[in-house]
PDB file of N, CA and C in Angstrom:
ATOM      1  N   UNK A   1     188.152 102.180  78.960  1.00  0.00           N
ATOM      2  CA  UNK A   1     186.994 102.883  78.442  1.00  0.00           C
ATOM      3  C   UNK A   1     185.996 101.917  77.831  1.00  0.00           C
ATOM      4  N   UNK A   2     186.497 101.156  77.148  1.00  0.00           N
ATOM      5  CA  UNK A   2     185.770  99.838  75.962  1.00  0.00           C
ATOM      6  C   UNK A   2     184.702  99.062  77.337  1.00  0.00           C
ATOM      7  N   UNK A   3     185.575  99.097  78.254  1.00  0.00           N
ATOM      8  CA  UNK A   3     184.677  98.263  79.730  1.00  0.00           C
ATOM      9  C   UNK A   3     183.754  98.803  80.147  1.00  0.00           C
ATOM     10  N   UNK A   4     183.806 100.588  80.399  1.00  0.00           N
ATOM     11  CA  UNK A   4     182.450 100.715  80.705  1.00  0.00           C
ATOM     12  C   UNK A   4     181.657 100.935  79.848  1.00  0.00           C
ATOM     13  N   UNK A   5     181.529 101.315  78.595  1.00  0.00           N
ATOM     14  CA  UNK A   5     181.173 100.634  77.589  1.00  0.00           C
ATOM     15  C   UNK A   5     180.059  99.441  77.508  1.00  0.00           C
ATOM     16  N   UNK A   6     180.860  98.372  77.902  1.00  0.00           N
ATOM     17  CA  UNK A   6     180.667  97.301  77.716  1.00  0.00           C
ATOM     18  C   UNK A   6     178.911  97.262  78.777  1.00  0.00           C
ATOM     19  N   UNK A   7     179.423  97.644  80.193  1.00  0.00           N
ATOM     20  CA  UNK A   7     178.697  97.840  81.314  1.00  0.00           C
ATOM     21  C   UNK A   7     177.953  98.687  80.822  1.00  0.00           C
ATOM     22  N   UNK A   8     177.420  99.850  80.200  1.00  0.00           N
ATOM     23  CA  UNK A   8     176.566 100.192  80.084  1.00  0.00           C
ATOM     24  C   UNK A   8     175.589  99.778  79.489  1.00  0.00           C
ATOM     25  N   UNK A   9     176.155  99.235  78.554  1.00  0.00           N
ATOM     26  CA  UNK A   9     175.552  98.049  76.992  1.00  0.00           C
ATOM     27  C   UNK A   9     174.348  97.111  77.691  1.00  0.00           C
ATOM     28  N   UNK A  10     175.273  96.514  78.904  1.00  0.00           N
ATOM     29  CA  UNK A  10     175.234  95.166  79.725  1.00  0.00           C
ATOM     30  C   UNK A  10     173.654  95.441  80.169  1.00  0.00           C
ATOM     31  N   UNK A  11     174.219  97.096  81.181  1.00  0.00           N
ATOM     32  CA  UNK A  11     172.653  97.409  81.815  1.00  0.00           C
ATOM     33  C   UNK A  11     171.500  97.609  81.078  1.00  0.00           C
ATOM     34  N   UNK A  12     171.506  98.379  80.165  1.00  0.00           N
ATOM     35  CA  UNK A  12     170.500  98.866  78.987  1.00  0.00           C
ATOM     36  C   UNK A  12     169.991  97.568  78.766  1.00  0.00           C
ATOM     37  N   UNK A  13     170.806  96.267  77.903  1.00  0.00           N
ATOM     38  CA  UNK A  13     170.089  95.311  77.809  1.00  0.00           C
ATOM     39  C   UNK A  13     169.434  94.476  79.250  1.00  0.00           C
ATOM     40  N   UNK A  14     170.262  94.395  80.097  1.00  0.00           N
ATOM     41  CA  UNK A  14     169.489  93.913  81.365  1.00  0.00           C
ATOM     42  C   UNK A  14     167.851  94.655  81.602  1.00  0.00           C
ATOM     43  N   UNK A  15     167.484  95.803  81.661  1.00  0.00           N
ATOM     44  CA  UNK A  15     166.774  97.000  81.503  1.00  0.00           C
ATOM     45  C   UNK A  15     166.034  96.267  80.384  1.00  0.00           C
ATOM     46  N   UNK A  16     166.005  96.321  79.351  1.00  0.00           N
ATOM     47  CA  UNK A  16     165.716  95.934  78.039  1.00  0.00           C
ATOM     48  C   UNK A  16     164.481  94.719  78.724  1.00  0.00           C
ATOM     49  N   UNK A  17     165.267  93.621  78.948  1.00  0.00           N
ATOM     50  CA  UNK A  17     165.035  92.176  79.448  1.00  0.00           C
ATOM     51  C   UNK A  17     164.199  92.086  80.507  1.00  0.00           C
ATOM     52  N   UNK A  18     164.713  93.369  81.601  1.00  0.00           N
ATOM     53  CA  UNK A  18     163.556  93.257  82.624  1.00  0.00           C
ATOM     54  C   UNK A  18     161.973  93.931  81.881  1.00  0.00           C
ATOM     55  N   UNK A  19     161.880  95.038  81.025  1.00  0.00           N
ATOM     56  CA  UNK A  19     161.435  95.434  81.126  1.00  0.00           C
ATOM     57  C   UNK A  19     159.860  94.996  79.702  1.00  0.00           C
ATOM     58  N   UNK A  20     160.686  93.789  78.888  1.00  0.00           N
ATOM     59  CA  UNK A  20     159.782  92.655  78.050  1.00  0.00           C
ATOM     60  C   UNK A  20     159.715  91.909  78.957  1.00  0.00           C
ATOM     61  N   UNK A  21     160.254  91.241  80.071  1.00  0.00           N
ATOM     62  CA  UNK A  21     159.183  89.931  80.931  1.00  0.00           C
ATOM     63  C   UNK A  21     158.112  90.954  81.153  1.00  0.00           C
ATOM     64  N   UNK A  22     158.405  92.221  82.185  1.00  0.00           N
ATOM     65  CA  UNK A  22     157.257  92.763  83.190  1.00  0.00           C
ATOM     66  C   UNK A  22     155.805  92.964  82.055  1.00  0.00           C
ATOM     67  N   UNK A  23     156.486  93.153  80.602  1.00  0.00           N
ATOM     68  CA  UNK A  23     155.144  94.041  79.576  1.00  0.00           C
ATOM     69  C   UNK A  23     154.939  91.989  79.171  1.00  0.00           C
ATOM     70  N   UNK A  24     155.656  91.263  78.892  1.00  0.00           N
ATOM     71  CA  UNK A  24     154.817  89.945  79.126  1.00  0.00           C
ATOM     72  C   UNK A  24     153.817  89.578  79.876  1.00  0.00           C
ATOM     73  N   UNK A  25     154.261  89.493  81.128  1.00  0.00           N
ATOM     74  CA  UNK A  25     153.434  89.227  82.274  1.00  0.00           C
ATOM     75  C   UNK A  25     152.006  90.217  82.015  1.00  0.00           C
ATOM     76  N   UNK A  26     152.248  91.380  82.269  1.00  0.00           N
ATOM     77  CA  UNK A  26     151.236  92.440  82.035  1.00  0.00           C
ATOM     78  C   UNK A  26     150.271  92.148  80.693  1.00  0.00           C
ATOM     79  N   UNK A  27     151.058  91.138  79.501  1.00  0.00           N
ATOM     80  CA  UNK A  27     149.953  90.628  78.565  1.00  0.00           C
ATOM     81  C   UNK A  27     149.012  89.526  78.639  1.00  0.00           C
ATOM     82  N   UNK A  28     150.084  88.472  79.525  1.00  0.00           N
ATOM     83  CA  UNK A  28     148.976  87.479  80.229  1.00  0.00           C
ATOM     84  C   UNK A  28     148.243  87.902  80.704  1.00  0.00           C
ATOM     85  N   UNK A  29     148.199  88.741  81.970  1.00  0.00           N
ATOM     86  CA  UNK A  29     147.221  89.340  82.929  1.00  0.00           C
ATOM     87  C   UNK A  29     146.009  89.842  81.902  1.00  0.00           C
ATOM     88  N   UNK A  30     146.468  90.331  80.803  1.00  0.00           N
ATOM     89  CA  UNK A  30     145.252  91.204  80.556  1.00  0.00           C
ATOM     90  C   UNK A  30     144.419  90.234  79.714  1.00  0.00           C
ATOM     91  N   UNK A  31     144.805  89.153  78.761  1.00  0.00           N
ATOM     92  CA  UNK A  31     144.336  88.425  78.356  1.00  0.00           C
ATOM     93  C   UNK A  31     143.437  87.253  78.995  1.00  0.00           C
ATOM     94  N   UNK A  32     143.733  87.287  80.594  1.00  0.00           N
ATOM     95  CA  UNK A  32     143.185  86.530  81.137  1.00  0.00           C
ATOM     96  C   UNK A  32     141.885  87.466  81.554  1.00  0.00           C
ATOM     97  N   UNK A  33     142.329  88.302  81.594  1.00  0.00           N
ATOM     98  CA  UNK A  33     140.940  89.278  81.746  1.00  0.00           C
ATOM     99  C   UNK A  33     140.213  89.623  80.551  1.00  0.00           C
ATOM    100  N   UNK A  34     140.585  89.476  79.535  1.00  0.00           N
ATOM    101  CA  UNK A  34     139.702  89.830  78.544  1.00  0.00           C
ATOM    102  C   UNK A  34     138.854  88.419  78.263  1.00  0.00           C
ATOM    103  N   UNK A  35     139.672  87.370  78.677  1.00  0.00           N
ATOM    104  CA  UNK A  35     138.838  85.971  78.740  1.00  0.00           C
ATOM    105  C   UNK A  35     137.540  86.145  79.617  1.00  0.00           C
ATOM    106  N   UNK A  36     137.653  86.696  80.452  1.00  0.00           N
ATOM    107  CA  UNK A  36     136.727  86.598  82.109  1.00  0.00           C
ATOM    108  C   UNK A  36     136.132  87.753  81.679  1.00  0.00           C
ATOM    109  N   UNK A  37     136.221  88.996  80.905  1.00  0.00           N
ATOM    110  CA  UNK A  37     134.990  89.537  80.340  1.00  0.00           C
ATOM    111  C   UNK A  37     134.230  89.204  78.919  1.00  0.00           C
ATOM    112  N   UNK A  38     135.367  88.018  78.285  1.00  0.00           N
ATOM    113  CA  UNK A  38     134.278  87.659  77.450  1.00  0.00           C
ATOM    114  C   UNK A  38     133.123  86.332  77.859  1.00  0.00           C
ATOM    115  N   UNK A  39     133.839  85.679  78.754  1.00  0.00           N
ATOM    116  CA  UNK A  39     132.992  85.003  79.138  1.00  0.00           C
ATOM    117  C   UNK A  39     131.977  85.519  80.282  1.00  0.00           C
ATOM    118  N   UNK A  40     131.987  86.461  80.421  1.00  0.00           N
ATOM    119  CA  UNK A  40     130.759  87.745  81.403  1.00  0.00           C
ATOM    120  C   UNK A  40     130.061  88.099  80.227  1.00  0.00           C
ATOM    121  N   UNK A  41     130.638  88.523  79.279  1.00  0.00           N
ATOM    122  CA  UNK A  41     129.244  89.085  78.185  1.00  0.00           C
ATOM    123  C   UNK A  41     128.563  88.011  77.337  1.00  0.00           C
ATOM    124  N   UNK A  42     129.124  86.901  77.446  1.00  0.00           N
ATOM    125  CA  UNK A  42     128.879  85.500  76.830  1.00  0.00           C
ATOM    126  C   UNK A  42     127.369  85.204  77.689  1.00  0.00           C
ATOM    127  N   UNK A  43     127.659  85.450  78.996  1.00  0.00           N
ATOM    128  CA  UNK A  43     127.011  84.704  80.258  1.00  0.00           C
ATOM    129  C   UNK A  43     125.697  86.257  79.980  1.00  0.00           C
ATOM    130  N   UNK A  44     126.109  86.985  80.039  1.00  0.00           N
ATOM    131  CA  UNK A  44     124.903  88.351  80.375  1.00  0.00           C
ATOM    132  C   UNK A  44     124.264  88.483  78.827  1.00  0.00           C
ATOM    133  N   UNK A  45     124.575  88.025  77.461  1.00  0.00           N
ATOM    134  CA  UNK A  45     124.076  87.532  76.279  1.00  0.00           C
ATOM    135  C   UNK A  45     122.932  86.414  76.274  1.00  0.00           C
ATOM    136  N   UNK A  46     123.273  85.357  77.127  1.00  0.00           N
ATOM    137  CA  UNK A  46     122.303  84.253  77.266  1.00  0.00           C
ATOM    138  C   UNK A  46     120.956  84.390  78.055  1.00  0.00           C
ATOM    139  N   UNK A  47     121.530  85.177  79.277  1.00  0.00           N
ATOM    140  CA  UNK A  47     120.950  85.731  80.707  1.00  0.00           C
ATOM    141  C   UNK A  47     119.808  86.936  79.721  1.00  0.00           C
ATOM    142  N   UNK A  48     120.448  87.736  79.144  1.00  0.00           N
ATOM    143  CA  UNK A  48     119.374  88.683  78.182  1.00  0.00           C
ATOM    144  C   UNK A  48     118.604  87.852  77.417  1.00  0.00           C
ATOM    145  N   UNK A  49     118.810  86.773  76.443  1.00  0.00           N
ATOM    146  CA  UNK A  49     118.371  86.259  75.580  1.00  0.00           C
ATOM    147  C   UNK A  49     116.572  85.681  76.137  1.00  0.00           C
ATOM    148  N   UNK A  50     117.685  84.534  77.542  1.00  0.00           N
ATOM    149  CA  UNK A  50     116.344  84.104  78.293  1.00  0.00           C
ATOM    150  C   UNK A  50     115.648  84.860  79.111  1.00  0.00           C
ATOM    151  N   UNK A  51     115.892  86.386  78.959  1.00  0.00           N
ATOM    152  CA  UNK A  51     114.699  87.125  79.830  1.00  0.00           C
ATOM    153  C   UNK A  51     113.943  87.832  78.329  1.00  0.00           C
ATOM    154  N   UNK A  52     114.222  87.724  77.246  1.00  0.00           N
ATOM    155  CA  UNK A  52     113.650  87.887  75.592  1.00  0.00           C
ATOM    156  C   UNK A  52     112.834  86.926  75.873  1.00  0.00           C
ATOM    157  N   UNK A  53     112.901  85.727  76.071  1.00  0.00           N
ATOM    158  CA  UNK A  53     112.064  84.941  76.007  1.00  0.00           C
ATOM    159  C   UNK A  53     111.143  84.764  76.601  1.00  0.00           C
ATOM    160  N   UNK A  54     111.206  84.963  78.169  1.00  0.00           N
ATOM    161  CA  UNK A  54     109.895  84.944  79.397  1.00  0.00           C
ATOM    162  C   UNK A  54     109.708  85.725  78.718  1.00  0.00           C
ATOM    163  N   UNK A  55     109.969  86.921  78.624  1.00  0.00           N
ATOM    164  CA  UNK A  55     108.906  88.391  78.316  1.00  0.00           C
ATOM    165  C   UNK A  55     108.111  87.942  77.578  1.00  0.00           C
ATOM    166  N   UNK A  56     108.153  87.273  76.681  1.00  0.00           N
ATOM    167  CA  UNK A  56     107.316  87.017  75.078  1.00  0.00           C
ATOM    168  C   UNK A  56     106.743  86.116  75.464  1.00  0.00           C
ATOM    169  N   UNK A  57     107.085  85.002  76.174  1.00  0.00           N
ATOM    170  CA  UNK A  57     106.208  84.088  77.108  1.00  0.00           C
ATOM    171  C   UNK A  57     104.729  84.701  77.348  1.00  0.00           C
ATOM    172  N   UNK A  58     104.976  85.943  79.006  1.00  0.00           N
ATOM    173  CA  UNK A  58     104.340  86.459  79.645  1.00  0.00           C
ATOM    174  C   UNK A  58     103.504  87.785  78.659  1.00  0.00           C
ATOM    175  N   UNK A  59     103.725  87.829  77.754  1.00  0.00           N
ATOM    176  CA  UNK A  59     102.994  88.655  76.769  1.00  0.00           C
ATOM    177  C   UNK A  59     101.953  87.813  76.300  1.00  0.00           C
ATOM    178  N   UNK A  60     102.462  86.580  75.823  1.00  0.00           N
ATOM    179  CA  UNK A  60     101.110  85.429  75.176  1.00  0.00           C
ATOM    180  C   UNK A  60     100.440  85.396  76.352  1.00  0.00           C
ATOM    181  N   UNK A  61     100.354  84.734  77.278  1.00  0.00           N
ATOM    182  CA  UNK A  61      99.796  84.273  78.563  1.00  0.00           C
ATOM    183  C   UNK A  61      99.180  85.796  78.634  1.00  0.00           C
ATOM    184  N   UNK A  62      99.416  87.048  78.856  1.00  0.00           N
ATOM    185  CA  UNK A  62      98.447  88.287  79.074  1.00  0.00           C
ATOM    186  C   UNK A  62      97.493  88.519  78.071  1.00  0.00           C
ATOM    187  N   UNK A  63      98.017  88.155  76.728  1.00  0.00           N
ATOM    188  CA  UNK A  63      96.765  88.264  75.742  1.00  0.00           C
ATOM    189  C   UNK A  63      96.432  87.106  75.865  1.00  0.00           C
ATOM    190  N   UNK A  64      96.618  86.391  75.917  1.00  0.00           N
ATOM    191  CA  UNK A  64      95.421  85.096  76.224  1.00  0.00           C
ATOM    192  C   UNK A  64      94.789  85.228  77.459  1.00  0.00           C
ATOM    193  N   UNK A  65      94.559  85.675  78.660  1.00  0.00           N
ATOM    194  CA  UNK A  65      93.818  86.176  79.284  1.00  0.00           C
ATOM    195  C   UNK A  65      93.204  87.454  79.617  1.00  0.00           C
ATOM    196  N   UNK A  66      93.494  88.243  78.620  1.00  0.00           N
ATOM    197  CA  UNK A  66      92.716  89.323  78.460  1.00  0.00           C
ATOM    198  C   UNK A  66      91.584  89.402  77.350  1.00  0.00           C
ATOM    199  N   UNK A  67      92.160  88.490  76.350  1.00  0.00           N
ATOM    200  CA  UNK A  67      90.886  87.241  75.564  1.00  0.00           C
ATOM    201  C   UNK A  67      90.050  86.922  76.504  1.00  0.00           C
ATOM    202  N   UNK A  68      90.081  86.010  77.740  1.00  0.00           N
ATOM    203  CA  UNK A  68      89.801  85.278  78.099  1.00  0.00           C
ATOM    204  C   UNK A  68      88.485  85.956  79.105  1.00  0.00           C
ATOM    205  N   UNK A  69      89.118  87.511  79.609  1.00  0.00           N
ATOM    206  CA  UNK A  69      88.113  88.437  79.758  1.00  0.00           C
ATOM    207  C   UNK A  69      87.345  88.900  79.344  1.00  0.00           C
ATOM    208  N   UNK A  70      87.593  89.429  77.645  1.00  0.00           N
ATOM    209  CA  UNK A  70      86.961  90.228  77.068  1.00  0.00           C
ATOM    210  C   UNK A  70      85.980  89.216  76.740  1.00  0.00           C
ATOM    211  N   UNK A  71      86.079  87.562  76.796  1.00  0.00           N
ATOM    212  CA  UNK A  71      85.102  86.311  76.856  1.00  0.00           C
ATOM    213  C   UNK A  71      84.018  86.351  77.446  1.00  0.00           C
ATOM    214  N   UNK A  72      84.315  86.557  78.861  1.00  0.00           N
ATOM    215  CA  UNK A  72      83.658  86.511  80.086  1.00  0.00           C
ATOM    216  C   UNK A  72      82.077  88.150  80.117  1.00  0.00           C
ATOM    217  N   UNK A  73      83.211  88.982  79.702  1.00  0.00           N
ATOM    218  CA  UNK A  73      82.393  90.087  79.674  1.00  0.00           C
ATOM    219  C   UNK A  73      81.288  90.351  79.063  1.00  0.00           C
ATOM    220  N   UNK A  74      81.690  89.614  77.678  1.00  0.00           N
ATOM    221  CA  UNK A  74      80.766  89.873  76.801  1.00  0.00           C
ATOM    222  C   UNK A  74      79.468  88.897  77.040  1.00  0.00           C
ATOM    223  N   UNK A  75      79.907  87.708  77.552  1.00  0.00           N
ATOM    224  CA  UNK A  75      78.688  86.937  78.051  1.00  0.00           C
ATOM    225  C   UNK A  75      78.187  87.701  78.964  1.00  0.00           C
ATOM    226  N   UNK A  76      78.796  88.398  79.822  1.00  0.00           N
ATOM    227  CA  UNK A  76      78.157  89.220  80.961  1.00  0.00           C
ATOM    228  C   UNK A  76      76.782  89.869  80.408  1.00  0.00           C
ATOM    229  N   UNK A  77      77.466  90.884  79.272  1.00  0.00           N
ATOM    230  CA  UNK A  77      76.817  91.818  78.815  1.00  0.00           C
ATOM    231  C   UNK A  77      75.559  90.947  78.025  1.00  0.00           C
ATOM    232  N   UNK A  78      75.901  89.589  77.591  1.00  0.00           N
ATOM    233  CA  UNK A  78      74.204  89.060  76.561  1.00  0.00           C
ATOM    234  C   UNK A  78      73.127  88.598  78.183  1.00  0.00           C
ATOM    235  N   UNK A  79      73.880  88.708  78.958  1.00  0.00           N
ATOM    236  CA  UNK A  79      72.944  87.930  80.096  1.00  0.00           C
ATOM    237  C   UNK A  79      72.346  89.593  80.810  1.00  0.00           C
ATOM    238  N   UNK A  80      72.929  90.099  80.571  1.00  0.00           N
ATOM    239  CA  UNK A  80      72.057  91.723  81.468  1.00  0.00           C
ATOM    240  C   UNK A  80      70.600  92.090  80.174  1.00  0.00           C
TER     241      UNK A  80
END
């Protein structure tokens, strides 16, 4: 009786053993993925940052040539 016992013990922990590698493995995996989406929001953070920046770029450059019109016009208008 004490033997199978023993064998059941045996399996449960075998069971046990298989079943912390597989949730191991399954923690690498996910950690390697949480690496590869932090370095995606790292990358789409910078990628946003430098399209913050053209924009504000291309905002000066539009008011400076819409200055550059309202320049033009108004000479228009002293010469009529």
């Amino acid at each position: 009786m004490s033997f199978e016992v023993f064998e059941k013990l045996e399996a449960k922990v075998q069971q046990a053993i298989d079943t912390i590698t597989l949730l191991q493995m399954e923690i690498e995996e996910l950690k390697e993925k949480n690496n590869s989406l932090g370095r995606e929001i790292e990358a789409a953070a910078n990628g946003r940052e430098s399209l913050v920046n053209e924009n504000a770029q291309l905002k000066q450059e539009q008011q400076a040539w819409q200055e550059r019109l309202r320049v033009l016009l108004g000479k228009m208008d002293d010469v009529s």
